[in-house]
N, C-alpha and C. Protein backbone atom coordinates (compact mmCIF):
# COMPACT_ATOMS: atom_id res chain seq x y z
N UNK A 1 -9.05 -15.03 7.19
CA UNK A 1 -8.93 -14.44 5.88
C UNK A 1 -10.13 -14.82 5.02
N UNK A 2 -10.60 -14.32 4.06
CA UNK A 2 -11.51 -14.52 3.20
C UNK A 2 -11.44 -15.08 1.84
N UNK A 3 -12.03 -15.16 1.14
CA UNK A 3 -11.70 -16.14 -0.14
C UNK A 3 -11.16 -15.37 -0.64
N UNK A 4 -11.36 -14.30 -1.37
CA UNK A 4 -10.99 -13.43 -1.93
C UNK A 4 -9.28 -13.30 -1.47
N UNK A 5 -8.94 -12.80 -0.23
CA UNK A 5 -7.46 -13.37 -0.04
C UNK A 5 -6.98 -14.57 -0.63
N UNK A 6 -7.56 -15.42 -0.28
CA UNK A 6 -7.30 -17.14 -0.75
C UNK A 6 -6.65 -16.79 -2.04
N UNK A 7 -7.72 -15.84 -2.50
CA UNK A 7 -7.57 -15.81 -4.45
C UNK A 7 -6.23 -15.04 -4.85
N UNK A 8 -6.52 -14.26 -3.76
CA UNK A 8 -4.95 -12.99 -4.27
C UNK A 8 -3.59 -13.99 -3.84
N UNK A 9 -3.76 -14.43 -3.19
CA UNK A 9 -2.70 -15.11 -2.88
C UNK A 9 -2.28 -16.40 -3.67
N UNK A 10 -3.08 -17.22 -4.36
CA UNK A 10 -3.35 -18.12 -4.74
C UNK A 10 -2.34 -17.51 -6.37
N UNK A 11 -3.59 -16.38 -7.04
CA UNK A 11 -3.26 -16.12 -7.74
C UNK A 11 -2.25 -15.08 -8.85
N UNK A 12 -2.14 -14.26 -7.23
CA UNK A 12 -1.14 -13.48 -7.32
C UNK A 12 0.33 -13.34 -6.93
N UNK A 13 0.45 -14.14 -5.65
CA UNK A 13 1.15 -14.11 -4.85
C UNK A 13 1.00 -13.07 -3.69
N UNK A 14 0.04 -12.36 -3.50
CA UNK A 14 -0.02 -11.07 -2.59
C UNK A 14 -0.59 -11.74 -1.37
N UNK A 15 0.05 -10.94 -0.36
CA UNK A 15 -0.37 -11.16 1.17
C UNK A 15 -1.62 -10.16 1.47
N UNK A 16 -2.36 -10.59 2.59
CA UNK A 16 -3.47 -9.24 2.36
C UNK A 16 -3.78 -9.21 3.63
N UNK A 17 -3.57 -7.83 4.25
CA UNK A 17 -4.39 -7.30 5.41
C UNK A 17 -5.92 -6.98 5.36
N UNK A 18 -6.42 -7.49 6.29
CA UNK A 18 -7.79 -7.25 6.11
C UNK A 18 -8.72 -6.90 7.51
N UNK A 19 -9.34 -5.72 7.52
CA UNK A 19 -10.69 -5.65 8.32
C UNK A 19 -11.63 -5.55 7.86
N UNK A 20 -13.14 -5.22 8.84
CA UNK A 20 -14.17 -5.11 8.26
C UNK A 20 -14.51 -3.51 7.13
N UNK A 21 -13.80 -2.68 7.20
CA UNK A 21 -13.84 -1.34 6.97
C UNK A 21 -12.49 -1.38 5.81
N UNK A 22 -11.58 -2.51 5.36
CA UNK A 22 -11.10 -2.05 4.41
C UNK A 22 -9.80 -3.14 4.45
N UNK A 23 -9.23 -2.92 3.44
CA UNK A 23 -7.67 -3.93 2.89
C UNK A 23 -6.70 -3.38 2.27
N UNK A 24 -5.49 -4.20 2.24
CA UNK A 24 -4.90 -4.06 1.48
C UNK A 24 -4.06 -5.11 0.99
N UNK A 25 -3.42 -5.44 -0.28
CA UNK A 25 -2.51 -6.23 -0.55
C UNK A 25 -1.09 -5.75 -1.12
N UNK A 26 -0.66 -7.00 -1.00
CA UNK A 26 0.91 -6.51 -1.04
C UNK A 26 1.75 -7.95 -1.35
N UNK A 27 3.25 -7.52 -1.74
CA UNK A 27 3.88 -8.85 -2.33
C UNK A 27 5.47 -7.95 -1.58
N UNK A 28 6.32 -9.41 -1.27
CA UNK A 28 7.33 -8.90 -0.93
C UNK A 28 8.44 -9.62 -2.17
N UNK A 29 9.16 -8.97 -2.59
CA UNK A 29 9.73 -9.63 -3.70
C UNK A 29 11.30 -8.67 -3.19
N UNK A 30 11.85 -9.59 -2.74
CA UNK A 30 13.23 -9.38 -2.30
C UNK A 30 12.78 -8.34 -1.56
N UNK A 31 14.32 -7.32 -1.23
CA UNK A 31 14.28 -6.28 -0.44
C UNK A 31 12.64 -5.33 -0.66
N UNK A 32 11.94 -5.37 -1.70
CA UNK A 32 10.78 -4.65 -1.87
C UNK A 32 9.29 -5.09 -1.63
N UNK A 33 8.71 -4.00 -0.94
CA UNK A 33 7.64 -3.91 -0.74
C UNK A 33 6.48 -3.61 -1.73
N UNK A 34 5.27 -4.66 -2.68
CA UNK A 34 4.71 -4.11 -3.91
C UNK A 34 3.69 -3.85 -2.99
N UNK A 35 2.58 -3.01 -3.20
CA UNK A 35 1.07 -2.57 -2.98
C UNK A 35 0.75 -3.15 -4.04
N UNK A 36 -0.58 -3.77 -3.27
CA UNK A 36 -1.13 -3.70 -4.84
C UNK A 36 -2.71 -3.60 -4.97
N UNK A 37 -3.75 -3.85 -4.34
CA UNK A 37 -4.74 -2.48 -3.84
C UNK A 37 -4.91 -2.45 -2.63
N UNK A 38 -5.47 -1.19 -2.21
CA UNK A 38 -5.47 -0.68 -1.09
C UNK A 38 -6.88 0.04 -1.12
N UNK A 39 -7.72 -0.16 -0.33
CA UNK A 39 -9.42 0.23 -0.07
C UNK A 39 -9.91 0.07 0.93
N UNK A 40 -10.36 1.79 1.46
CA UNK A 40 -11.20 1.79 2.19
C UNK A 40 -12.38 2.09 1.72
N UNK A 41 -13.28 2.08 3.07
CA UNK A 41 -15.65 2.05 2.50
C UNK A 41 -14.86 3.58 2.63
N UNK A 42 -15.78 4.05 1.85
CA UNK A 42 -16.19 5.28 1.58
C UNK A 42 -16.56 5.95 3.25
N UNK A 43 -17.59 5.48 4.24
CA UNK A 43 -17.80 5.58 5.49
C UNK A 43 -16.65 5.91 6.30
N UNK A 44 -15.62 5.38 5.59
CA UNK A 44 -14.56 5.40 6.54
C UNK A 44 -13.01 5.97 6.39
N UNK A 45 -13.34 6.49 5.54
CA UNK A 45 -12.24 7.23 4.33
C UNK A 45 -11.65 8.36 5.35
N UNK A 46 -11.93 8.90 6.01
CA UNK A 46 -11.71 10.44 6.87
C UNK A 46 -11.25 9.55 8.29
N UNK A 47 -11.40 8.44 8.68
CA UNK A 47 -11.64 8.33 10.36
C UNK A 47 -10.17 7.93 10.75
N UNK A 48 -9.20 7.85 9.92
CA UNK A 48 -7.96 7.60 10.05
C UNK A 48 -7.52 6.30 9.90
N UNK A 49 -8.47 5.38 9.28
CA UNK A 49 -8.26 3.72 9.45
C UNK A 49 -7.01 3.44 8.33
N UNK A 50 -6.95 4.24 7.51
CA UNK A 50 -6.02 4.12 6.47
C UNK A 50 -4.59 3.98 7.25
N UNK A 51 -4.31 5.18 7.71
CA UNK A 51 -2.94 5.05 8.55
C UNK A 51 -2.80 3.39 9.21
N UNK A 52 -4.00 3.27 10.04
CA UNK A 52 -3.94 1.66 10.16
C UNK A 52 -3.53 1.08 9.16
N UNK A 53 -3.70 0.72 8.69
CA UNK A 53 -3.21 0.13 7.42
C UNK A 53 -2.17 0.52 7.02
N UNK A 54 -1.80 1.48 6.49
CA UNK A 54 -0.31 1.53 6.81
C UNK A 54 0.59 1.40 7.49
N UNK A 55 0.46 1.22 8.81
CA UNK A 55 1.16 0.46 9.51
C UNK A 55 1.60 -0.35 10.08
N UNK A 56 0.40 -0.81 9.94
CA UNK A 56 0.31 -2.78 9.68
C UNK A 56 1.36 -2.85 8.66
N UNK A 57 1.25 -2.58 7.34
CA UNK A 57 2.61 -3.23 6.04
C UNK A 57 3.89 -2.79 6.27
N UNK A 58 3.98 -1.38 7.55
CA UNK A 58 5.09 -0.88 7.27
C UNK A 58 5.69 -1.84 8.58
N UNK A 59 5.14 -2.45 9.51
CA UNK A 59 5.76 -3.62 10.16
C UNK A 59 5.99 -4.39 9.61
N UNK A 60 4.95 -4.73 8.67
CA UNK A 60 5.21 -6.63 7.92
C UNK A 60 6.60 -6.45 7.17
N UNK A 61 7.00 -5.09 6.48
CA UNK A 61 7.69 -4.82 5.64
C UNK A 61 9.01 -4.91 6.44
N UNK A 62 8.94 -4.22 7.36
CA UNK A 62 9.67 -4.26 8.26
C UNK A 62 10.76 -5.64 8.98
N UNK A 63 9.21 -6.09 9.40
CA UNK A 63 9.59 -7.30 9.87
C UNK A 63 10.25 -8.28 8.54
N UNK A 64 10.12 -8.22 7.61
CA UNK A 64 10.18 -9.12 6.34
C UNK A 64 11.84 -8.80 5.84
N UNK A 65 12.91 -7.79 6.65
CA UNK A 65 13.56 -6.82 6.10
C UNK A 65 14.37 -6.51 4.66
N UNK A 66 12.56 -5.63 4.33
CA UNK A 66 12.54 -5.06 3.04
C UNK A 66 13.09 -3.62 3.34
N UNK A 67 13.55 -3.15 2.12
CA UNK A 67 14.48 -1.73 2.08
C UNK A 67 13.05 -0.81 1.82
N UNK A 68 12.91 -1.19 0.95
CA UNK A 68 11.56 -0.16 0.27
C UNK A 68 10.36 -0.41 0.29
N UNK A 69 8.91 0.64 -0.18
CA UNK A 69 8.33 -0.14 -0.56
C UNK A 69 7.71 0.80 -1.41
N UNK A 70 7.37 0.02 -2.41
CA UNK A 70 6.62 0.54 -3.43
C UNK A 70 5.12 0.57 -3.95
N UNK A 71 4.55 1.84 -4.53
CA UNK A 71 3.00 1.81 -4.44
C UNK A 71 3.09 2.59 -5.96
N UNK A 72 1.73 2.36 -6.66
CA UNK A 72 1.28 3.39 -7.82
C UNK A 72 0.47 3.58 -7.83
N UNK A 73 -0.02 4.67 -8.32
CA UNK A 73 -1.24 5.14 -8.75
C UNK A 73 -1.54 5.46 -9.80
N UNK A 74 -2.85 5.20 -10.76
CA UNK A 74 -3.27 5.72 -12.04
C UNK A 74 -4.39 6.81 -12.15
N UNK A 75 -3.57 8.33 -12.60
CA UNK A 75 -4.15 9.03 -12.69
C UNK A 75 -5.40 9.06 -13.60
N UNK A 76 -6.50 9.58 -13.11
CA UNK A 76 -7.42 9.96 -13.66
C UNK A 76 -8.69 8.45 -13.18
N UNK A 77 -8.32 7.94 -12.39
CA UNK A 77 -8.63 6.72 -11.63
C UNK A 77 -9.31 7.52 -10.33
N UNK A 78 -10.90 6.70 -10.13
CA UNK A 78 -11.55 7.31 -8.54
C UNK A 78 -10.39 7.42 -7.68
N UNK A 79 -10.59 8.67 -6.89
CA UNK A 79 -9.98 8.64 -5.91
C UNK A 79 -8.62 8.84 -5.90
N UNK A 80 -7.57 8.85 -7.20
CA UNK A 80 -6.72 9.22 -7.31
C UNK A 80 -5.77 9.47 -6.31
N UNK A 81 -6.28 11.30 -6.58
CA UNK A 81 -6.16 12.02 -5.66
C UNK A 81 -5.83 11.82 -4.45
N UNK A 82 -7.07 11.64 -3.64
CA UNK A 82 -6.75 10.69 -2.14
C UNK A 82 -5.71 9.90 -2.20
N UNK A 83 -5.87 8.79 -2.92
CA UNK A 83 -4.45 7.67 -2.69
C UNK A 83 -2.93 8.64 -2.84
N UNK A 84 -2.88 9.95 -3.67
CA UNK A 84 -1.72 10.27 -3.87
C UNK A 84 -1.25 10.96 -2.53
N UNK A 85 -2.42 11.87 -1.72
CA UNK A 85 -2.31 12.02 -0.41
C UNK A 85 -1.57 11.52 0.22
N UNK A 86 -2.54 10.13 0.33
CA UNK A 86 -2.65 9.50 1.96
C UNK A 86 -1.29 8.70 1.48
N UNK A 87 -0.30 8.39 0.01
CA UNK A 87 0.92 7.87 -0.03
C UNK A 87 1.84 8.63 0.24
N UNK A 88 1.51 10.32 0.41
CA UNK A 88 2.89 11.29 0.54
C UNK A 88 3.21 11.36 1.90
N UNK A 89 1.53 11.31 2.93
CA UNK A 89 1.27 11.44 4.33
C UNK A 89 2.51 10.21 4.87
N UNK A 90 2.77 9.30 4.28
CA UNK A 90 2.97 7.88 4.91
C UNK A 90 4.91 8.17 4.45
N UNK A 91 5.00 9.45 3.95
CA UNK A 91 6.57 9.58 3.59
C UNK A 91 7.14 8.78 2.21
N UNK A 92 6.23 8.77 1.07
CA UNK A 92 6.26 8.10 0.02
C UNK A 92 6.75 9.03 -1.04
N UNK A 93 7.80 9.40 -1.69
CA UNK A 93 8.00 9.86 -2.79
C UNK A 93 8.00 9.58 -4.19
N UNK A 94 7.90 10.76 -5.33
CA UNK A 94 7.76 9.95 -6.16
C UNK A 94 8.90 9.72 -6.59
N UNK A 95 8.85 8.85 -7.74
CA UNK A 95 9.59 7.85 -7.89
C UNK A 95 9.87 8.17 -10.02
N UNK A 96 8.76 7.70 -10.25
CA UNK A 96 8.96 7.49 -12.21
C UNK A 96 7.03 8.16 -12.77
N UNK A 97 6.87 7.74 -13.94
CA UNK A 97 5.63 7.67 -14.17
C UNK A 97 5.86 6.98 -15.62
N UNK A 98 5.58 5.64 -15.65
CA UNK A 98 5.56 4.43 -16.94
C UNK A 98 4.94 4.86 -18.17
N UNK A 99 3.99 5.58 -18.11
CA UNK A 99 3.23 5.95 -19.22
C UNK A 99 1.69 6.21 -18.95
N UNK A 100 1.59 5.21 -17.66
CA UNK A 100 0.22 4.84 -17.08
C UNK A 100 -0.50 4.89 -15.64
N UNK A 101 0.75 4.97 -14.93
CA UNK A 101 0.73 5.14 -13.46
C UNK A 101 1.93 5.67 -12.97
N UNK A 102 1.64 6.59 -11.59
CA UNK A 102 2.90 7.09 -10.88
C UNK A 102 3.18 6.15 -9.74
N UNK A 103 4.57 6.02 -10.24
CA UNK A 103 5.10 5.21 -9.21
C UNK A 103 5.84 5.88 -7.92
N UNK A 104 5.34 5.47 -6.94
CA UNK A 104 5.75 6.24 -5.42
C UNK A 104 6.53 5.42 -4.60
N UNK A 105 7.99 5.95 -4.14
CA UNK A 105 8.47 4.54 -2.97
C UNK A 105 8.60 5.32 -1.95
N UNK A 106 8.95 4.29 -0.97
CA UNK A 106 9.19 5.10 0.56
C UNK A 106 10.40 3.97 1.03
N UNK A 107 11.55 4.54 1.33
CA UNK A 107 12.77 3.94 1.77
C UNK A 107 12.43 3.68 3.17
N UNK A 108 12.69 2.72 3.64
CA UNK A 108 13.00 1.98 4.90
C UNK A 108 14.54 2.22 5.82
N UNK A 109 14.11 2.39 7.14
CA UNK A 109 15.26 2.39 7.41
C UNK A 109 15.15 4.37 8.32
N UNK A 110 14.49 5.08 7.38
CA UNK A 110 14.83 6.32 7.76
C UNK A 110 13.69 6.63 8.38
N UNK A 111 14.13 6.86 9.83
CA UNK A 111 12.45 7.58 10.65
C UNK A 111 12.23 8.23 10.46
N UNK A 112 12.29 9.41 10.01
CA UNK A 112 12.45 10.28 9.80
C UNK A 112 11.06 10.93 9.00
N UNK A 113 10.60 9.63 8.30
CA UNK A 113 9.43 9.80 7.06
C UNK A 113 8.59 8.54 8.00
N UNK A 114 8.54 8.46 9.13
CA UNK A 114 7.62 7.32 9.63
C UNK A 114 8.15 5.88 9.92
């Protein structure tokens, strides 16, 4: 792991998957799964590494047995877009929108959505 994990974890509490081409973090807080960023290089945005990554958390989540898990996004934020994608691709619905970000979950349990 890298410092930067060290730090999220340290200072966040988030667990973090990591390769050379991209990460993500995440917190398990009871039955739920938080995201909390998720980045790929630009290089590598199309090659499918993302799904990797998603399925790496949707084991950990798994394995951890969490019901849900939850992700947001803030519109009008790079890339948006993409993230709202590649969270619907992964069987993520929405959920609320706070004022500031849309909140997306994906229930556990049902194969059905992955």
């Amino acid at each position: 792991m890298s410092l930067h994990s060290d730090y999220i974890r340290e200072r966040l509490g988030q667990e973090s998957i990591e390769h050379e081409w991209g990460f993500l973090t995440y917190k398990i807080i009871g039955d739920v799964v938080e995201v909390g960023d998720f980045y790929i290089s630009p290089a590598e945005r199309r090659s499918g590494k993302s799904d990797r990554l998603g399925d790496e958390l949707l084991f950990r989540a798994k394995q951890a047995g969490a019901k849900r898990i939850a992700a947001w996004v803030w519109p009008g934020m790079p890339n948006a877009d993409g993230s709202i994608k590649v969270l619907f691709r992964f069987g993520f619905k929405l959920h609320s929108n706070d004022g500031a970000r849309t909140i997306l979950v994906k229930e556990l349990g049902d194969e059905s959505n992955g």
